[in-house]
C-alpha atoms as a PDB file:
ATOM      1  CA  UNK A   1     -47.338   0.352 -35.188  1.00  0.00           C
ATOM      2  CA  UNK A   2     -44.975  -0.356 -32.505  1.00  0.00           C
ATOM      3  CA  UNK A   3     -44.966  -3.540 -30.169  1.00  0.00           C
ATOM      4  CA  UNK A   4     -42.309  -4.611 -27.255  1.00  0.00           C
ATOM      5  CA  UNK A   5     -39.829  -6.130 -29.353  1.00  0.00           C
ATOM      6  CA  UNK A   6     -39.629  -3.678 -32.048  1.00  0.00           C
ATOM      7  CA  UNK A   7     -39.374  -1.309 -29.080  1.00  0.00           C
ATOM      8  CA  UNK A   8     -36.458  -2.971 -27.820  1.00  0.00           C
ATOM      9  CA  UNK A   9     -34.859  -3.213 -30.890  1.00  0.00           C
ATOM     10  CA  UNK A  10     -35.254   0.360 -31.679  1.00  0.00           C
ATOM     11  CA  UNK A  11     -33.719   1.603 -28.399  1.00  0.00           C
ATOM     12  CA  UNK A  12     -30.549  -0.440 -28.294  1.00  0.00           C
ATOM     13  CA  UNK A  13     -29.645   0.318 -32.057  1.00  0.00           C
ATOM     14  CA  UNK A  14     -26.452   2.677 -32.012  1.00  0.00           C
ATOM     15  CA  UNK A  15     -27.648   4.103 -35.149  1.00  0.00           C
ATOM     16  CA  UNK A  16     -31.064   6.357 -35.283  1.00  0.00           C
ATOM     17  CA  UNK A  17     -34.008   4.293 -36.524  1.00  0.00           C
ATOM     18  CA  UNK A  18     -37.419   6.621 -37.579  1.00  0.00           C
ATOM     19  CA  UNK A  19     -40.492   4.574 -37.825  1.00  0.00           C
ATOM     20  CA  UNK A  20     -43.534   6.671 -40.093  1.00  0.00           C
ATOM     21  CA  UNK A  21     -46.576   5.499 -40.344  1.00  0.00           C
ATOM     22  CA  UNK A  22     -48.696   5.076 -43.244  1.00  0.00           C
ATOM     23  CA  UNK A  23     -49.301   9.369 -43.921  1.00  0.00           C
ATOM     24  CA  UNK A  24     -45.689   9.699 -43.617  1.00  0.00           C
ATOM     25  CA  UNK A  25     -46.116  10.799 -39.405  1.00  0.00           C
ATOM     26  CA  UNK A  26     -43.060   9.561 -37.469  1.00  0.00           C
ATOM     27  CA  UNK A  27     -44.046   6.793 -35.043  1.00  0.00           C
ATOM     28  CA  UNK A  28     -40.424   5.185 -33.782  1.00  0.00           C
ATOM     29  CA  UNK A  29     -37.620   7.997 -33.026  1.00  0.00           C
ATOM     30  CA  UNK A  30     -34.800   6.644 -30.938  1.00  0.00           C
ATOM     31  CA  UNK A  31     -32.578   7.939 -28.208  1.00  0.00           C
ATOM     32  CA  UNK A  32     -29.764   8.215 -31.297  1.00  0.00           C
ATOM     33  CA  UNK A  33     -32.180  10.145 -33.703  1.00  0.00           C
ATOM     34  CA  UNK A  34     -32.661  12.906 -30.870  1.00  0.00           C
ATOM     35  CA  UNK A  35     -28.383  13.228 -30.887  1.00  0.00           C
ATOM     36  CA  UNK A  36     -28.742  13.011 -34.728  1.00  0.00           C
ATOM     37  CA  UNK A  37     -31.359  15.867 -35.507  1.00  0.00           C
ATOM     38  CA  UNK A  38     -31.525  17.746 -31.756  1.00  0.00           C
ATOM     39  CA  UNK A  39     -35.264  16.835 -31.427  1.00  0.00           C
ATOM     40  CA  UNK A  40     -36.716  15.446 -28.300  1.00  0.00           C
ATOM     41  CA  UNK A  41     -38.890  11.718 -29.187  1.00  0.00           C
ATOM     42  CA  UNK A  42     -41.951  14.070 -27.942  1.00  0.00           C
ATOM     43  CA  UNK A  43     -41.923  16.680 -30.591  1.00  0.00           C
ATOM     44  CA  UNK A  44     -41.696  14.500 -33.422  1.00  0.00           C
ATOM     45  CA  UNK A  45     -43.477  11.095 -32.466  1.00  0.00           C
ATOM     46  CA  UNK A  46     -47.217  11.525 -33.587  1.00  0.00           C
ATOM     47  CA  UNK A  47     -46.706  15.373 -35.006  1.00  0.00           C
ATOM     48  CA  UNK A  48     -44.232  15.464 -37.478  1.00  0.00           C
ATOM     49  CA  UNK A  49     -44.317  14.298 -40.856  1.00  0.00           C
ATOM     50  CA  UNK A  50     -41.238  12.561 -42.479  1.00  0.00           C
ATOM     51  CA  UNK A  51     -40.978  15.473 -45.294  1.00  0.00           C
ATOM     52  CA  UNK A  52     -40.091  17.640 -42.313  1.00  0.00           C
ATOM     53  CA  UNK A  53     -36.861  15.563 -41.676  1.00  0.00           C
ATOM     54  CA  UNK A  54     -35.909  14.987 -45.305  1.00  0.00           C
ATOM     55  CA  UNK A  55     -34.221  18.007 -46.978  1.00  0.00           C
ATOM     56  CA  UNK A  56     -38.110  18.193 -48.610  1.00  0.00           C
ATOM     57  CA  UNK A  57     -41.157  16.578 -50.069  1.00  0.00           C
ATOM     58  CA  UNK A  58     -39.786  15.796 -52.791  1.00  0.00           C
ATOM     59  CA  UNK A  59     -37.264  13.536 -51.461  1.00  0.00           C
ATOM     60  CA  UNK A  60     -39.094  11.958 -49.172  1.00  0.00           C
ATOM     61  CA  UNK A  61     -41.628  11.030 -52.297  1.00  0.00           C
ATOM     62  CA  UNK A  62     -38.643   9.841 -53.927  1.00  0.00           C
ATOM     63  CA  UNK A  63     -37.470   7.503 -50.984  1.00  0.00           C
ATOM     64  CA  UNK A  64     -41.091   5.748 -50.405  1.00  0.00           C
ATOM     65  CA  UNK A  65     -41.095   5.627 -54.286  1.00  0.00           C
ATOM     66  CA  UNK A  66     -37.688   4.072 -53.884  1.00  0.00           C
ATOM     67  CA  UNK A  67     -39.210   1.325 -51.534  1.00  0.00           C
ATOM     68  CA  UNK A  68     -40.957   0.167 -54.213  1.00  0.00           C
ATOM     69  CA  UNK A  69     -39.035  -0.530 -56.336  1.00  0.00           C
ATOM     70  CA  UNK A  70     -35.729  -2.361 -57.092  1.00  0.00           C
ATOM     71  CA  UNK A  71     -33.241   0.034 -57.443  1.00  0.00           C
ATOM     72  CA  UNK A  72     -31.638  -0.201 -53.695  1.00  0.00           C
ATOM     73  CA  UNK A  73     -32.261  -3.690 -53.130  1.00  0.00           C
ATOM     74  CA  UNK A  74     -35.464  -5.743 -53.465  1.00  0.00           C
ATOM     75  CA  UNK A  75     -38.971  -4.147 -53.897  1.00  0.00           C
ATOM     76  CA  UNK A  76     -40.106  -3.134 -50.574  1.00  0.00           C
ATOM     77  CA  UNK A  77     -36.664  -2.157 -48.949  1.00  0.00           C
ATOM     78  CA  UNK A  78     -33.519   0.083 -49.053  1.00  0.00           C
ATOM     79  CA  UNK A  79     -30.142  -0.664 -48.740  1.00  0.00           C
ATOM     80  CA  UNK A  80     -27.098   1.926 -48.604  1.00  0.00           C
ATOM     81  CA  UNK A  81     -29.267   5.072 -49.901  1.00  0.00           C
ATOM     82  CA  UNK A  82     -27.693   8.272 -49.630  1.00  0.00           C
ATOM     83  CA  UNK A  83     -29.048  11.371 -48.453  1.00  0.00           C
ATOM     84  CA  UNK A  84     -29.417  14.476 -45.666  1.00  0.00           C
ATOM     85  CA  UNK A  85     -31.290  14.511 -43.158  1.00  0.00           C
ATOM     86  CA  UNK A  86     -32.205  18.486 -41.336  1.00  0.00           C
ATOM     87  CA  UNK A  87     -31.643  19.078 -37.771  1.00  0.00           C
ATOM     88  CA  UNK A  88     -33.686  20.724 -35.944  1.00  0.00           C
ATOM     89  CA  UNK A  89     -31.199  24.023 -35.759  1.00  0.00           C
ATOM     90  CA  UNK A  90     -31.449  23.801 -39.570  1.00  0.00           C
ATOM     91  CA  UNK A  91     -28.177  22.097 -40.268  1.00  0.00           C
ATOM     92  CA  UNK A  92     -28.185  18.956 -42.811  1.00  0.00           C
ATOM     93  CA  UNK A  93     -26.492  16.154 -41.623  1.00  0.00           C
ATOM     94  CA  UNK A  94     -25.048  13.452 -44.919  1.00  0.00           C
ATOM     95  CA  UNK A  95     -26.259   9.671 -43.924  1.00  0.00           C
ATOM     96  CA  UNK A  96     -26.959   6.562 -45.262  1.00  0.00           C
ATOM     97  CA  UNK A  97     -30.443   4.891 -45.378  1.00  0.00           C
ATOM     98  CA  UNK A  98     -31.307   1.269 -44.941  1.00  0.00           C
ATOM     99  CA  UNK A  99     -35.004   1.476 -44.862  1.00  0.00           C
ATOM    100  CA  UNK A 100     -38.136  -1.776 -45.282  1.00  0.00           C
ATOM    101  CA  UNK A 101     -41.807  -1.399 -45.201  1.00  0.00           C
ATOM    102  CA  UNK A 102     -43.693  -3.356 -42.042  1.00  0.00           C
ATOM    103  CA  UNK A 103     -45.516  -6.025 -43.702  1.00  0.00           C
ATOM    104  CA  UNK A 104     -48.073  -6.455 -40.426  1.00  0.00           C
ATOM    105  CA  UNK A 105     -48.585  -2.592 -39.932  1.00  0.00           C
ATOM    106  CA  UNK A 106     -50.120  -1.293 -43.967  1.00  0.00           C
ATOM    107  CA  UNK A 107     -48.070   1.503 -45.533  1.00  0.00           C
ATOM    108  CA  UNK A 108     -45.642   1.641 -42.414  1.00  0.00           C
ATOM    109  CA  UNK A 109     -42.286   1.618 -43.231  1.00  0.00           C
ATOM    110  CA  UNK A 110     -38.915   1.965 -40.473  1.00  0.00           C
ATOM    111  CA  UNK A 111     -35.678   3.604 -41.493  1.00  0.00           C
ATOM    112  CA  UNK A 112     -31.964   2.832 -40.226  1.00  0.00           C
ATOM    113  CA  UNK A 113     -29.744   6.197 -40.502  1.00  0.00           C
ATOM    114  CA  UNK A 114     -26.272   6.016 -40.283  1.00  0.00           C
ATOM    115  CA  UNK A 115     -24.572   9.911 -39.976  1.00  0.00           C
ATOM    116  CA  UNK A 116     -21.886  10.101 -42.623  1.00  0.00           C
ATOM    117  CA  UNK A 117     -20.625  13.348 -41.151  1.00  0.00           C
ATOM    118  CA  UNK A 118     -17.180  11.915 -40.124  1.00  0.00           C
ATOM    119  CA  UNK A 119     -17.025   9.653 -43.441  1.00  0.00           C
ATOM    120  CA  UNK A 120     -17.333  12.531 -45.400  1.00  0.00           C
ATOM    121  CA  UNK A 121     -14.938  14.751 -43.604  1.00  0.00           C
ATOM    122  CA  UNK A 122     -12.231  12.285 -43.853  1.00  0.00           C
ATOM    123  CA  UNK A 123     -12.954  12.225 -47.769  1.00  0.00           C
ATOM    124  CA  UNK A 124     -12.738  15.811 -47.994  1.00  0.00           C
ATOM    125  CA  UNK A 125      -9.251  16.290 -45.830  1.00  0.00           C
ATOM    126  CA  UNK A 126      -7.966  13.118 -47.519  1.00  0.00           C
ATOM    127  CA  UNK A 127      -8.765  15.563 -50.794  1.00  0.00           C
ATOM    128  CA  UNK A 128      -7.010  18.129 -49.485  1.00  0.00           C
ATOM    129  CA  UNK A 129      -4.233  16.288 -48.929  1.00  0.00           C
ATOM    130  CA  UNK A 130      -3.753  15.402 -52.615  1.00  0.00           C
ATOM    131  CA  UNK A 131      -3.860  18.598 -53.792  1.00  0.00           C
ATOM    132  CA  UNK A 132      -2.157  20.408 -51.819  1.00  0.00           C
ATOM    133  CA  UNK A 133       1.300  21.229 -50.591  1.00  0.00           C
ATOM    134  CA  UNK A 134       1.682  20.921 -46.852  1.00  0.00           C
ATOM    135  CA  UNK A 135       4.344  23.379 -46.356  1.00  0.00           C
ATOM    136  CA  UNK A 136       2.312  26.576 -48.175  1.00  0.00           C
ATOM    137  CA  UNK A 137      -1.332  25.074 -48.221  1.00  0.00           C
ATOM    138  CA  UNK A 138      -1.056  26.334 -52.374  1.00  0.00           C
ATOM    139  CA  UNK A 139      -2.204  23.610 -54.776  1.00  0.00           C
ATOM    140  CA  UNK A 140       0.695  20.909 -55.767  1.00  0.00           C
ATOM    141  CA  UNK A 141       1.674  20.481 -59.033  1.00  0.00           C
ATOM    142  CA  UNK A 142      -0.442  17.590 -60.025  1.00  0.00           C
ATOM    143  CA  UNK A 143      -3.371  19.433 -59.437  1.00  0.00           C
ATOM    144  CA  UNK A 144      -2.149  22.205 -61.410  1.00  0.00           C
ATOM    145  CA  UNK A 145      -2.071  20.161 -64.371  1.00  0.00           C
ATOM    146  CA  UNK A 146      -5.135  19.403 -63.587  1.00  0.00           C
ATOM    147  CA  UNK A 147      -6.529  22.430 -63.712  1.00  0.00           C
ATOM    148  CA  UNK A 148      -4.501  23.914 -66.604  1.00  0.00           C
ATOM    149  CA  UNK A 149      -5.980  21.347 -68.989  1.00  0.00           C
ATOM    150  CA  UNK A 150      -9.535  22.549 -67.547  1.00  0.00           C
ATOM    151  CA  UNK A 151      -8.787  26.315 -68.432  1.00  0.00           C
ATOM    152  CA  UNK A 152      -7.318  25.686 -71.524  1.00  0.00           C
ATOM    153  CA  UNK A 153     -10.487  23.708 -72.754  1.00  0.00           C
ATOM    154  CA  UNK A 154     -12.620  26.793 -71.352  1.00  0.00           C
ATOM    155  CA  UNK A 155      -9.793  29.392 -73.323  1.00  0.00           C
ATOM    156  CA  UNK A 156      -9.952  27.611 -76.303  1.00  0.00           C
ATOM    157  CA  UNK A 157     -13.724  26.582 -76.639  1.00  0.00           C
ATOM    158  CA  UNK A 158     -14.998  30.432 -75.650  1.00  0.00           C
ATOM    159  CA  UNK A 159     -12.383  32.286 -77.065  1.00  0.00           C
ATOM    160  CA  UNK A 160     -10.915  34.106 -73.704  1.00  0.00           C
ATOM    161  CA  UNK A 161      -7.491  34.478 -72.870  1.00  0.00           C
ATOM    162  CA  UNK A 162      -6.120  32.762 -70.512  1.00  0.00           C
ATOM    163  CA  UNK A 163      -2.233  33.790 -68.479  1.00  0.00           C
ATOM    164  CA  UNK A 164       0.364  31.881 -66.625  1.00  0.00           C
ATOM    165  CA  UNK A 165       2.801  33.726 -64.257  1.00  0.00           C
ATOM    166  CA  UNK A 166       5.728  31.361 -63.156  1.00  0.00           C
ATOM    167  CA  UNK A 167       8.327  32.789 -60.133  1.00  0.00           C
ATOM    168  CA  UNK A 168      11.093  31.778 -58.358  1.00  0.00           C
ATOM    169  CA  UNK A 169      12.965  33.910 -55.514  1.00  0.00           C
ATOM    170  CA  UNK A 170      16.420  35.644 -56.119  1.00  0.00           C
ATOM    171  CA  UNK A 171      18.986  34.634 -53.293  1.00  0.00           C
ATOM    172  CA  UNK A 172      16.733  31.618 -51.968  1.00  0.00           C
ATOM    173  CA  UNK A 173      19.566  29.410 -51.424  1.00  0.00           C
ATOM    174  CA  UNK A 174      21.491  31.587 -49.549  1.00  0.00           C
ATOM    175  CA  UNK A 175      19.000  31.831 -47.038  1.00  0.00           C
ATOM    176  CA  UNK A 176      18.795  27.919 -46.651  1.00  0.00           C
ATOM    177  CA  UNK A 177      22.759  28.027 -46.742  1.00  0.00           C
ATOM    178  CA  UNK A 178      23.210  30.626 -44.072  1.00  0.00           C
ATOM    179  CA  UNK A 179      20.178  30.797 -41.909  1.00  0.00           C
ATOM    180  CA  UNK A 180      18.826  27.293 -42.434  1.00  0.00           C
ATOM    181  CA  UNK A 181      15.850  25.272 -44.168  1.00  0.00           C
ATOM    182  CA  UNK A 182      13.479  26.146 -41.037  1.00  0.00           C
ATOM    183  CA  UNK A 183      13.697  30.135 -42.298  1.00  0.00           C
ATOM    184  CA  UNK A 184      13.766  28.912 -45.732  1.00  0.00           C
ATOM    185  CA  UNK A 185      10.865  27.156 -44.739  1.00  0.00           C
ATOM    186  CA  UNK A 186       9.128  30.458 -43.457  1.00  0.00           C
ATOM    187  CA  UNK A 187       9.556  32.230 -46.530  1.00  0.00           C
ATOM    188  CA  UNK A 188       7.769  29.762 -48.528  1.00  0.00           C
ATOM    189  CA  UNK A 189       4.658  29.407 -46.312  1.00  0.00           C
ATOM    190  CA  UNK A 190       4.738  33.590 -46.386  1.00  0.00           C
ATOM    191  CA  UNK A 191       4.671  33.591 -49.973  1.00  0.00           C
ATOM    192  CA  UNK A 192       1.270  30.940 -49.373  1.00  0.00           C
ATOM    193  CA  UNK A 193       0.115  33.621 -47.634  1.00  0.00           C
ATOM    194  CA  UNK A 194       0.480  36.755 -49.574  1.00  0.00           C
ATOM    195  CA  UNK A 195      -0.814  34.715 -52.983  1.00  0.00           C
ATOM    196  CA  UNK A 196      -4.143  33.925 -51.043  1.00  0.00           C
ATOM    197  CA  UNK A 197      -4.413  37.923 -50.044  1.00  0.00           C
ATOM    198  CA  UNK A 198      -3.437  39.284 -53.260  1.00  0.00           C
ATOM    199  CA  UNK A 199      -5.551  36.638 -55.966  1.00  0.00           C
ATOM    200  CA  UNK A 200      -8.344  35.758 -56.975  1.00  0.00           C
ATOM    201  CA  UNK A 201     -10.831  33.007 -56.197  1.00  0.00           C
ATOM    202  CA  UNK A 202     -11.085  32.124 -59.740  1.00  0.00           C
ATOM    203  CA  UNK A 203      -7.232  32.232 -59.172  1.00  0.00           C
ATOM    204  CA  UNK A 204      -5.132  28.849 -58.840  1.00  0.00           C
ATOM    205  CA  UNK A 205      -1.775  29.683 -57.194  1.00  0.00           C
ATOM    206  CA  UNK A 206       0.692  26.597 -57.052  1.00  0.00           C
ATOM    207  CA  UNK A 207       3.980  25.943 -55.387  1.00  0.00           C
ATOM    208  CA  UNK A 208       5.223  24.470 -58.865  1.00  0.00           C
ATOM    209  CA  UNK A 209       8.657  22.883 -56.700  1.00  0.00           C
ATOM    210  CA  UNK A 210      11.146  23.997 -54.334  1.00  0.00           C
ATOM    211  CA  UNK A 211      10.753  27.761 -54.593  1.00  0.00           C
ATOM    212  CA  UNK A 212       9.339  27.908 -57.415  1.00  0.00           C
ATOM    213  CA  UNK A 213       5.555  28.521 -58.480  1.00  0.00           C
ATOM    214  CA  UNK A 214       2.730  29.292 -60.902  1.00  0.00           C
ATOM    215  CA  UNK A 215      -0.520  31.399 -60.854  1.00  0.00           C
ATOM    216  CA  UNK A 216      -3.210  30.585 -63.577  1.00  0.00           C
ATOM    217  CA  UNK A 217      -5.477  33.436 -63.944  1.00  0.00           C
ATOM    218  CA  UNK A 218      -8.476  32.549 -66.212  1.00  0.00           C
ATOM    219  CA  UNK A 219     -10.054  35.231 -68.021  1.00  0.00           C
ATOM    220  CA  UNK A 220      -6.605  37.234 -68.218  1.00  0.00           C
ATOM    221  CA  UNK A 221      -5.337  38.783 -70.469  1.00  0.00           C
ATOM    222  CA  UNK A 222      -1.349  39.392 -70.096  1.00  0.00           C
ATOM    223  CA  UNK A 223      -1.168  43.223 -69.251  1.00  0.00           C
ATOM    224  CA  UNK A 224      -3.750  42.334 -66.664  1.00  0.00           C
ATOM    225  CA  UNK A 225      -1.631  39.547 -65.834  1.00  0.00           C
ATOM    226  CA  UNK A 226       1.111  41.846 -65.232  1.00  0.00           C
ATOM    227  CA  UNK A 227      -0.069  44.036 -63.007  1.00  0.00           C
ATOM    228  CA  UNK A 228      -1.443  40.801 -60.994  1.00  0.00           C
ATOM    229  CA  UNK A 229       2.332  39.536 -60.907  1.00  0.00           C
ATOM    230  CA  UNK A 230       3.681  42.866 -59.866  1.00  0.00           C
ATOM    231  CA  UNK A 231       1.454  43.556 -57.148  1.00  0.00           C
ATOM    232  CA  UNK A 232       2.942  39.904 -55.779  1.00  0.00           C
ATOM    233  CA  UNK A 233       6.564  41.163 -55.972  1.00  0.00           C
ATOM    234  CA  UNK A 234       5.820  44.383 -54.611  1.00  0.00           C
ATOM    235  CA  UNK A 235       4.177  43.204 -51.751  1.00  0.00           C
ATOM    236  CA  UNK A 236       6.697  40.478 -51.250  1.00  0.00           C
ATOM    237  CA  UNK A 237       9.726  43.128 -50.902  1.00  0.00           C
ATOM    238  CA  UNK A 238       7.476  44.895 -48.724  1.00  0.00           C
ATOM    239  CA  UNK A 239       7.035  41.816 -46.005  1.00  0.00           C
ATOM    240  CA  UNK A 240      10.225  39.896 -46.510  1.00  0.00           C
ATOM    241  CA  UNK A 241      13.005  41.193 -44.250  1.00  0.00           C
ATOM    242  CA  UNK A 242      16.376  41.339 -45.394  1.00  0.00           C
ATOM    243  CA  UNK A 243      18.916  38.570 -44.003  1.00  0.00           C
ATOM    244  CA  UNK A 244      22.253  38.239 -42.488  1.00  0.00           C
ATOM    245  CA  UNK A 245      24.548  35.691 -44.131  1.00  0.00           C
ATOM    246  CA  UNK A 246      26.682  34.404 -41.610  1.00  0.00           C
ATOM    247  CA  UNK A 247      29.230  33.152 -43.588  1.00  0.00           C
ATOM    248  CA  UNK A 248      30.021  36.390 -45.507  1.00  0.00           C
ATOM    249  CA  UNK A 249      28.721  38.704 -43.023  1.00  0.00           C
ATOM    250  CA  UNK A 250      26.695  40.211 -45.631  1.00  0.00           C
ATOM    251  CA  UNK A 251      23.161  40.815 -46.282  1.00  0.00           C
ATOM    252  CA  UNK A 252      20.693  39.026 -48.567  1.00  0.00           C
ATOM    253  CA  UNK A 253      17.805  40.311 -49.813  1.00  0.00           C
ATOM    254  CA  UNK A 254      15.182  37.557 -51.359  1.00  0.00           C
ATOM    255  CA  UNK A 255      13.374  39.472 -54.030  1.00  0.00           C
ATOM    256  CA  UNK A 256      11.168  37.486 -57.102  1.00  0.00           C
ATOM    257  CA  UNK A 257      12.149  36.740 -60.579  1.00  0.00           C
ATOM    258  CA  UNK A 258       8.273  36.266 -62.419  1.00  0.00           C
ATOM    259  CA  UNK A 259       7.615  35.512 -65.968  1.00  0.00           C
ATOM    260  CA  UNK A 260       4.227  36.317 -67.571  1.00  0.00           C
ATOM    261  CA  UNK A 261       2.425  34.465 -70.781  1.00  0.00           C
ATOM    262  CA  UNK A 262      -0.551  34.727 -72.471  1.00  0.00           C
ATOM    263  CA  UNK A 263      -2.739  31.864 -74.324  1.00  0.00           C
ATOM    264  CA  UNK A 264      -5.731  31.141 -76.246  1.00  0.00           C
ATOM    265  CA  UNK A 265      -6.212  27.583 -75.246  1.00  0.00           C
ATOM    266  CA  UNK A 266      -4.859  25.887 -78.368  1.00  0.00           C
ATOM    267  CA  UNK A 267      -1.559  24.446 -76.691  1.00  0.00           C
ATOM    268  CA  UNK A 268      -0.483  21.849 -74.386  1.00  0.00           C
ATOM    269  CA  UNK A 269       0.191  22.640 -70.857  1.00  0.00           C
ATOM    270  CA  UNK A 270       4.029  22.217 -71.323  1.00  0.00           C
ATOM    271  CA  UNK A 271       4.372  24.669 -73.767  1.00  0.00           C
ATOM    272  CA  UNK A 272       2.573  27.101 -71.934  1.00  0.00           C
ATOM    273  CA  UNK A 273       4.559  26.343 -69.292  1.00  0.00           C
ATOM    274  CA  UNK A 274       8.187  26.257 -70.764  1.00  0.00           C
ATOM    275  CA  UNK A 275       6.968  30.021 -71.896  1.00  0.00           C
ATOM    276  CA  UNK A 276       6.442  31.333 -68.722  1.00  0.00           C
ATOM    277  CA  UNK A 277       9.285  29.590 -67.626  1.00  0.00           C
ATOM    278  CA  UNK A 278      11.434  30.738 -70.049  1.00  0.00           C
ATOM    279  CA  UNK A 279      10.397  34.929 -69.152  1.00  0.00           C
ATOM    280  CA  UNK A 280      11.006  33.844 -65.284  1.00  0.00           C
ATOM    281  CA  UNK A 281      14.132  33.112 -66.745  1.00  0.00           C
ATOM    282  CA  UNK A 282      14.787  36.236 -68.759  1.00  0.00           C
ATOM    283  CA  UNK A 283      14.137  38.066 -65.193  1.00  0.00           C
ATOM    284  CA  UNK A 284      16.788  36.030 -63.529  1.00  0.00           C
ATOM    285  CA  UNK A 285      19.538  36.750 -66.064  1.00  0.00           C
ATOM    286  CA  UNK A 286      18.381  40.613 -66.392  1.00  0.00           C
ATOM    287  CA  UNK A 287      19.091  40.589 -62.717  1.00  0.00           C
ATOM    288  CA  UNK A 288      15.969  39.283 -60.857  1.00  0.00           C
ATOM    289  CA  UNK A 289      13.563  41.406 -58.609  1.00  0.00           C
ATOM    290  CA  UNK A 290      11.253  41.997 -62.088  1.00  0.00           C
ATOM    291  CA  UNK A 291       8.316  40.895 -64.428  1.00  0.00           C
ATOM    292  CA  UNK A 292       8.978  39.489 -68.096  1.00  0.00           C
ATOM    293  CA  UNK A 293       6.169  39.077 -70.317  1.00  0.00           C
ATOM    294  CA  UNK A 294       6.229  37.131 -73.302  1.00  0.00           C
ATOM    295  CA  UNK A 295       3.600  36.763 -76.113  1.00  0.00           C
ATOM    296  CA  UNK A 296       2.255  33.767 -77.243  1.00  0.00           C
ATOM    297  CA  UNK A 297       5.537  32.937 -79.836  1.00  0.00           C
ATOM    298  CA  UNK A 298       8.264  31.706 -77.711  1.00  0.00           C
ATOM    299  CA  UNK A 299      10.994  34.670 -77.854  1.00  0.00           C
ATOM    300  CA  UNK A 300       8.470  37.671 -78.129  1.00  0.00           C
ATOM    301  CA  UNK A 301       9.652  39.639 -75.110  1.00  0.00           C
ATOM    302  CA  UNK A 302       6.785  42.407 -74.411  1.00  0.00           C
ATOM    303  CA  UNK A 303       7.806  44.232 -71.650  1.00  0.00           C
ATOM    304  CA  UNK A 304      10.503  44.293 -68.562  1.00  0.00           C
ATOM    305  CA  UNK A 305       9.279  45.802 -64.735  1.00  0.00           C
ATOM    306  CA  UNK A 306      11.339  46.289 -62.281  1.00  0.00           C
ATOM    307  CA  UNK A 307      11.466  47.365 -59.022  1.00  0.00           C
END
């Protein structure tokens, strides 16, 4: 299969090039193929079949199939393909496939693999990025929307309840006024912190705005709800310190006003929203540092906790 020039070529591409021969045993492995997959040329040139590099048989069937036909570029070549390769160590490694069969060499066929590791990881932190907030690492509020319209559709099409808490912190501003945004600042990323201890995985805990925030809990119904939302103000007053306004030489204590509804899918996100929003608010007035739940019908107050 091989000859001087297509020995050349194959060590001074960047990329790793595999050669296979007509049963599918590799014949060309360059220097950049051992980096890619941690094999040596001499363990996989003339022993090991191509199905052993592919994630299985099946998809290296699918990719000489693919040769053949003209779905990634003309019959007898592929162009931008992708798929994983496995390392050696076990570990699959995203890349892209330009591959052509040899014309002078029967059934032969030489592959060009470029690693989409980085490519990939750039997509997934530039993800990140949009849908979440950089200060707390909770989902924004975009994505929140997002994912309310997702639950409700599940709520309403099987029938299972779905809550919303909303909070905001008592005092807040005081600390920004007094101590500064920078221990404002560390109060919001400790909230981050005790919502990812105290939920769910199912869970999708948001910082709403400013200091304010939402929990969806799927599968919820709002006593259960309740109990989730006190255990986050409990264990709030129990980590956040109290603070020393300097202006009034007074103390401040940051404590949680939370709000609790219920829903069975059939509404739009805003009015879910201006419900739990509306028993955060009932909280705040009674005083703050306390859970509000509220039914379904805007105005049904349930029940009042506090601390």
């Amino acid at each position: 299969m091989k000859n001087v020039d297509e020995t050349v070529l194959v060590s001074l591409c960047p990329d790793p090039v595999i050669g296979v021969d007509g049963a599918g045993v590799v014949q060309l492995f360059n220097a950049a193929a051992e980096k890619l997959l941690g094999y040596s040329s001499d363990e996989v040139v003339g022993v090991l079949n191509i199905s052993k590099i592919y994630p299985g048989l099946d998809e290296a069937r699918s990719i000489k199939k693919l040769l053949f036909s003209d779905l990634y570029g003309e019959s007898g070549s592929i162009e931008g393909y992708e798929t994983k390769l496995l390392r050696k160590d076990g570990r699959q490694v995203p890349i892209r496939l330009s591959a052509a069969i040899i014309e002078h060499s029967e059934g032969s066929s030489i592959g060009f693999f470029h690693d989409l590791t980085e490519r990939q990881d750039l997509e997934r932190q530039l993800h990140r990025l949009s849908v979440t907030d950089e200060l707390t690492g909770l989902y924004n509020q975009r994505h929140f929307y997002k994912m309310m319209a997702k639950e409700l559709d599940r709520a309403k099409r099987y029938k299972h309840p779905l809550s919303l808490i909303c909070f905001d912190l008592d005092n807040f501003k005081k600390v920004n006024d007094s101590l500064g945004h920078l221990e404002g600042d560390r109060v919001l990323r400790a909230i981050g912190d005790i919502l990812r201890d105290t939920l769910r995985i199912c869970d999708v805990a948001v910082r709403y705005g400013g200091d304010e925030f939402m929990v969806l809990l799927p599968e919820t119904e709002i006593q259960a709800a309740s109990k989730t939302a006190e255990r986050i103000r409990t264990t709030f007053n129990a980590n956040c310190p109290h603070y020393s306004d300097q202006v009034t030489d007074s103390l401040v204590h940051v404590s949680m006003s939370l709000g609790v509804t219920e829903t069975n899918g059939a509404e739009n996100p805003d009015q879910i929203v201006q419900r739990a929003d509306l028993a955060m608010y009932e909280s705040k007035s009674s005083g703050g540092n306390s859970t509000v739940l509220i039914k379904q019908h805007i105005g049904n107050v349930v029940q009042a906790e506090s601390a």
